[in-house]
Protein backbone atom coordinates (compact mmCIF):
# COMPACT_ATOMS: atom_id res chain seq x y z
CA UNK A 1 57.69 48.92 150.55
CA UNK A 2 56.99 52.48 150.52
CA UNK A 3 58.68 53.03 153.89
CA UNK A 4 61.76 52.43 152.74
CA UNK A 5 61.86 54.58 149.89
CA UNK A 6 61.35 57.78 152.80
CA UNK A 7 64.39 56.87 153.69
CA UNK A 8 67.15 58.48 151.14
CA UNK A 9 69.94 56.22 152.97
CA UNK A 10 68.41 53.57 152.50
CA UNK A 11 67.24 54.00 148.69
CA UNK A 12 71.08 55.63 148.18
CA UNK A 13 72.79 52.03 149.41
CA UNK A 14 70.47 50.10 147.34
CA UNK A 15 71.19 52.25 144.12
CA UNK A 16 74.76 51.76 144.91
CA UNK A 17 74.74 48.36 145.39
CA UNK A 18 73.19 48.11 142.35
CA UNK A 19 76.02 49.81 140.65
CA UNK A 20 78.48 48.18 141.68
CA UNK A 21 76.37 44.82 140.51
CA UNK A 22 75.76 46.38 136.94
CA UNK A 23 79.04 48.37 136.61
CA UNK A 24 81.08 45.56 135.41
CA UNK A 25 78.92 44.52 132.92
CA UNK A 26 78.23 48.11 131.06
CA UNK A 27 81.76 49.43 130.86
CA UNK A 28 83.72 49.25 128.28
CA UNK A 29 86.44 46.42 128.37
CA UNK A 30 89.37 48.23 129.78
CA UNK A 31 92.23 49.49 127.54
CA UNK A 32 95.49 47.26 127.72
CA UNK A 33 98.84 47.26 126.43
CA UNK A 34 101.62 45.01 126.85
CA UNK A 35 102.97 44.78 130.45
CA UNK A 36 106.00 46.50 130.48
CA UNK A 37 108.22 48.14 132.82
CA UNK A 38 107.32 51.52 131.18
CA UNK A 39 106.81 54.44 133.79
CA UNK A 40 103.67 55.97 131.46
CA UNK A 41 100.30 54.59 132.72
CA UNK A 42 97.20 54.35 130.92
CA UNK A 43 93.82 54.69 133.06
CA UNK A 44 90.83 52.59 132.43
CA UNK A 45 89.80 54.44 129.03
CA UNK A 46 93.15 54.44 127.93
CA UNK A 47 93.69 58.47 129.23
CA UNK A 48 97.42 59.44 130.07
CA UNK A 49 98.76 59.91 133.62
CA UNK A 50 98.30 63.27 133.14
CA UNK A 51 94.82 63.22 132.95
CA UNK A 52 94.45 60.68 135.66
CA UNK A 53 96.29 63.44 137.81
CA UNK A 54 94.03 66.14 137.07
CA UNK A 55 90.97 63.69 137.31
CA UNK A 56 92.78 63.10 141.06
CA UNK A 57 92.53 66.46 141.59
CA UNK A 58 88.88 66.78 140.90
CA UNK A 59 88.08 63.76 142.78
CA UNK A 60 89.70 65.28 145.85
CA UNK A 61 88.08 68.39 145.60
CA UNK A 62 84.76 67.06 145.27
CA UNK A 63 84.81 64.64 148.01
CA UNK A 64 86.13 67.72 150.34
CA UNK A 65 83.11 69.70 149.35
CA UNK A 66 80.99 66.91 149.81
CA UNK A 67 82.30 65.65 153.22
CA UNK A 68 81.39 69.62 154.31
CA UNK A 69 78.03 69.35 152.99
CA UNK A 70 77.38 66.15 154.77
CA UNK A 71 79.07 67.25 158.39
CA UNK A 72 76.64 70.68 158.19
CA UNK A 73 73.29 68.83 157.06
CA UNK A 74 73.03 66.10 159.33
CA UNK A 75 72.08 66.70 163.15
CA UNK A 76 73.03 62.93 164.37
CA UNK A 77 77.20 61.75 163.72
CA UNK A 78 75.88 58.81 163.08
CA UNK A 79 73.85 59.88 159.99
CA UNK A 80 77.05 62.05 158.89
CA UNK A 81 78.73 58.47 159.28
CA UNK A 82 76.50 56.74 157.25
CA UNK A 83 76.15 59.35 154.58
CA UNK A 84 80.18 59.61 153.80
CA UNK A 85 80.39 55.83 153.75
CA UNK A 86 77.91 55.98 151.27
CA UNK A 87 79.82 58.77 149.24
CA UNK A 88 83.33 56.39 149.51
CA UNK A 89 81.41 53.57 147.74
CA UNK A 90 80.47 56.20 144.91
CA UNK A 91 84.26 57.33 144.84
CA UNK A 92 86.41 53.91 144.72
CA UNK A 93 84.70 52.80 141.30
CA UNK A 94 85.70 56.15 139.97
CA UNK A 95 89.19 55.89 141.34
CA UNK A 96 89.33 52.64 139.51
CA UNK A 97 88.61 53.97 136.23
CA UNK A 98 89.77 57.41 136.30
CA UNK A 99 92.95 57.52 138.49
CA UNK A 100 94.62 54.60 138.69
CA UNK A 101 97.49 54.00 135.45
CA UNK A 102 99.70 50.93 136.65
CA UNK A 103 96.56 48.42 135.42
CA UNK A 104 100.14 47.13 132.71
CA UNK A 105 102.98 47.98 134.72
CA UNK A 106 104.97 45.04 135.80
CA UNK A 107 106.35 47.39 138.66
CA UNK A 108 103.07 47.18 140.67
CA UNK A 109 101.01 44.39 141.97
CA UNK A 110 97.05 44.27 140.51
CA UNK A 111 96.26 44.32 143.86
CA UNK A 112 97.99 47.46 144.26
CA UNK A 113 95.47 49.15 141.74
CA UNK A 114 92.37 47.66 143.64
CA UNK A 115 92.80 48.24 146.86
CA UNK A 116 96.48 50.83 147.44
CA UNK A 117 95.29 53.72 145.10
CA UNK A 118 92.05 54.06 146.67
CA UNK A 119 93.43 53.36 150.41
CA UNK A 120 96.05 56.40 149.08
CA UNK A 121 93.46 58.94 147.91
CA UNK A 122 90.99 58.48 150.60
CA UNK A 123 92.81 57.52 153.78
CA UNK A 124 93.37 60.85 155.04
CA UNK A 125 89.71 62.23 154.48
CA UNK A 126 88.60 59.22 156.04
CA UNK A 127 90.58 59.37 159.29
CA UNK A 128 90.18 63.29 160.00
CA UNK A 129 86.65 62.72 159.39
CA UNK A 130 85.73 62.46 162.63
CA UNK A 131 87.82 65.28 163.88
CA UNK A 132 85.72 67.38 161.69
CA UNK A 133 82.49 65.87 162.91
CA UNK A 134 83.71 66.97 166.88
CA UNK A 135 84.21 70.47 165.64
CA UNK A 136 80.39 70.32 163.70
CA UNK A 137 78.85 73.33 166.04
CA UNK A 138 82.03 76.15 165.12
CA UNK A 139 83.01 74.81 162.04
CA UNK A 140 82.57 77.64 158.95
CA UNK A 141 83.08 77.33 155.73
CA UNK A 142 86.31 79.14 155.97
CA UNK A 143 87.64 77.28 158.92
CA UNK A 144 86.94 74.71 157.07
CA UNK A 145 88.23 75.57 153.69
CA UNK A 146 91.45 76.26 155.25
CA UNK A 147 91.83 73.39 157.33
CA UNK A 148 91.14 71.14 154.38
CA UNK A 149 93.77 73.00 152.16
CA UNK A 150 96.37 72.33 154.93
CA UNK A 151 95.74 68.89 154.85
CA UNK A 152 95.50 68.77 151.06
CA UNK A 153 98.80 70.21 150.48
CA UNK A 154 100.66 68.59 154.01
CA UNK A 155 98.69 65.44 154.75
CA UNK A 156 97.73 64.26 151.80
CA UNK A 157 101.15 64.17 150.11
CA UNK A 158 103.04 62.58 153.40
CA UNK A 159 100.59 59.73 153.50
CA UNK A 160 100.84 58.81 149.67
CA UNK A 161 104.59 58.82 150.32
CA UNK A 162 104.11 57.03 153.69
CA UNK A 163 101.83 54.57 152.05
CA UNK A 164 103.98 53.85 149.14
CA UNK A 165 106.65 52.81 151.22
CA UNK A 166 104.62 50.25 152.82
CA UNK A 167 103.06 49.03 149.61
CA UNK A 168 106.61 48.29 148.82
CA UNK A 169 108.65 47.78 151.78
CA UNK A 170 106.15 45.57 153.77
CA UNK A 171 103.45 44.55 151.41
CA UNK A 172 105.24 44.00 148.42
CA UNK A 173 102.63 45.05 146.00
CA UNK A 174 105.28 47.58 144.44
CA UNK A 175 108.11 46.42 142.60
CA UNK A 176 106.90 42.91 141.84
């Protein structure tokens, strides 16, 4: 038993899985209103789009800094691997509650809150990823700031746009 606790991966899934177990039962029900074809969304806690967007923002920002600190610390790729995976399953559940605000709109498909918003935010992180791991050895903290702003500001937005279109086009979770 106490060989698994030296290893943080290993302690760090557990803990998560755990959350996501416990999670469910220790929130607060989630606030409602009628569903309605209104455009204003309420997140999880019954917060304004507006706040979802900024919470967004944070999220974003946080999971940048993080996938940095987790490409310089670990010597193996597949540890780097292992250790972002980890960090996604910490960031959906917060995605869930803090960003997404179509949980009442009749527009959008449930389906479209649980698995299209996260898919959204995280996608392009995700798949550049291992672009960033292949440049590990020259990467700086300025390269890297400026690579990840680029793909905040370009990126980021076409694939939301990109992705909404195939939420609604070809999945049909949009417009229900």
């Amino acid at each position: 038993m106490w060989i698994v606790l030296r290893f943080p991966k290993v302690w760090c899934t557990f803990l998560i899985v755990m959350g996501y177990l416990l999670l469910p039962r220790l929130l607060p029900p989630r606030f409602e209103v009628k569903r309605n074809w209104d455009s204003e969304g309420w997140n999880w806690f019954g917060q304004p789009s507006r706040a979802a967007f900024f919470y967004g923002v944070g999220l974003m920002i946080s999971l940048y800094a993080l996938r940095f600190l987790i490409i310089q610390k670990n010597r193996r790729a597949t540890d780097a691997l292992a250790w972002y995976c980890l960090a996604l399953a910490v960031f959906v559940p917060a995605i869930w509650l803090l960003v997404v605000t179509n949980w009442d709109s009749m527009f959008f498909a449930r389906i479209a809150c649980w698995v299209g918003d996260p898919i959204a935010l995280l996608f392009v992180p995700s798949v550049l990823f291992p672009f960033y791991l292949s440049m590990r050895p020259s990467l700086t903290l300025g390269i890297y700031t400026l690579l990840s702003m680029a793909e905040i500001v370009l990126l980021v937005p076409a694939w939301i746009f990109f992705w909404v279109q195939v939420e609604f086009w070809v999945l049909g979770w949009a417009g229900v």
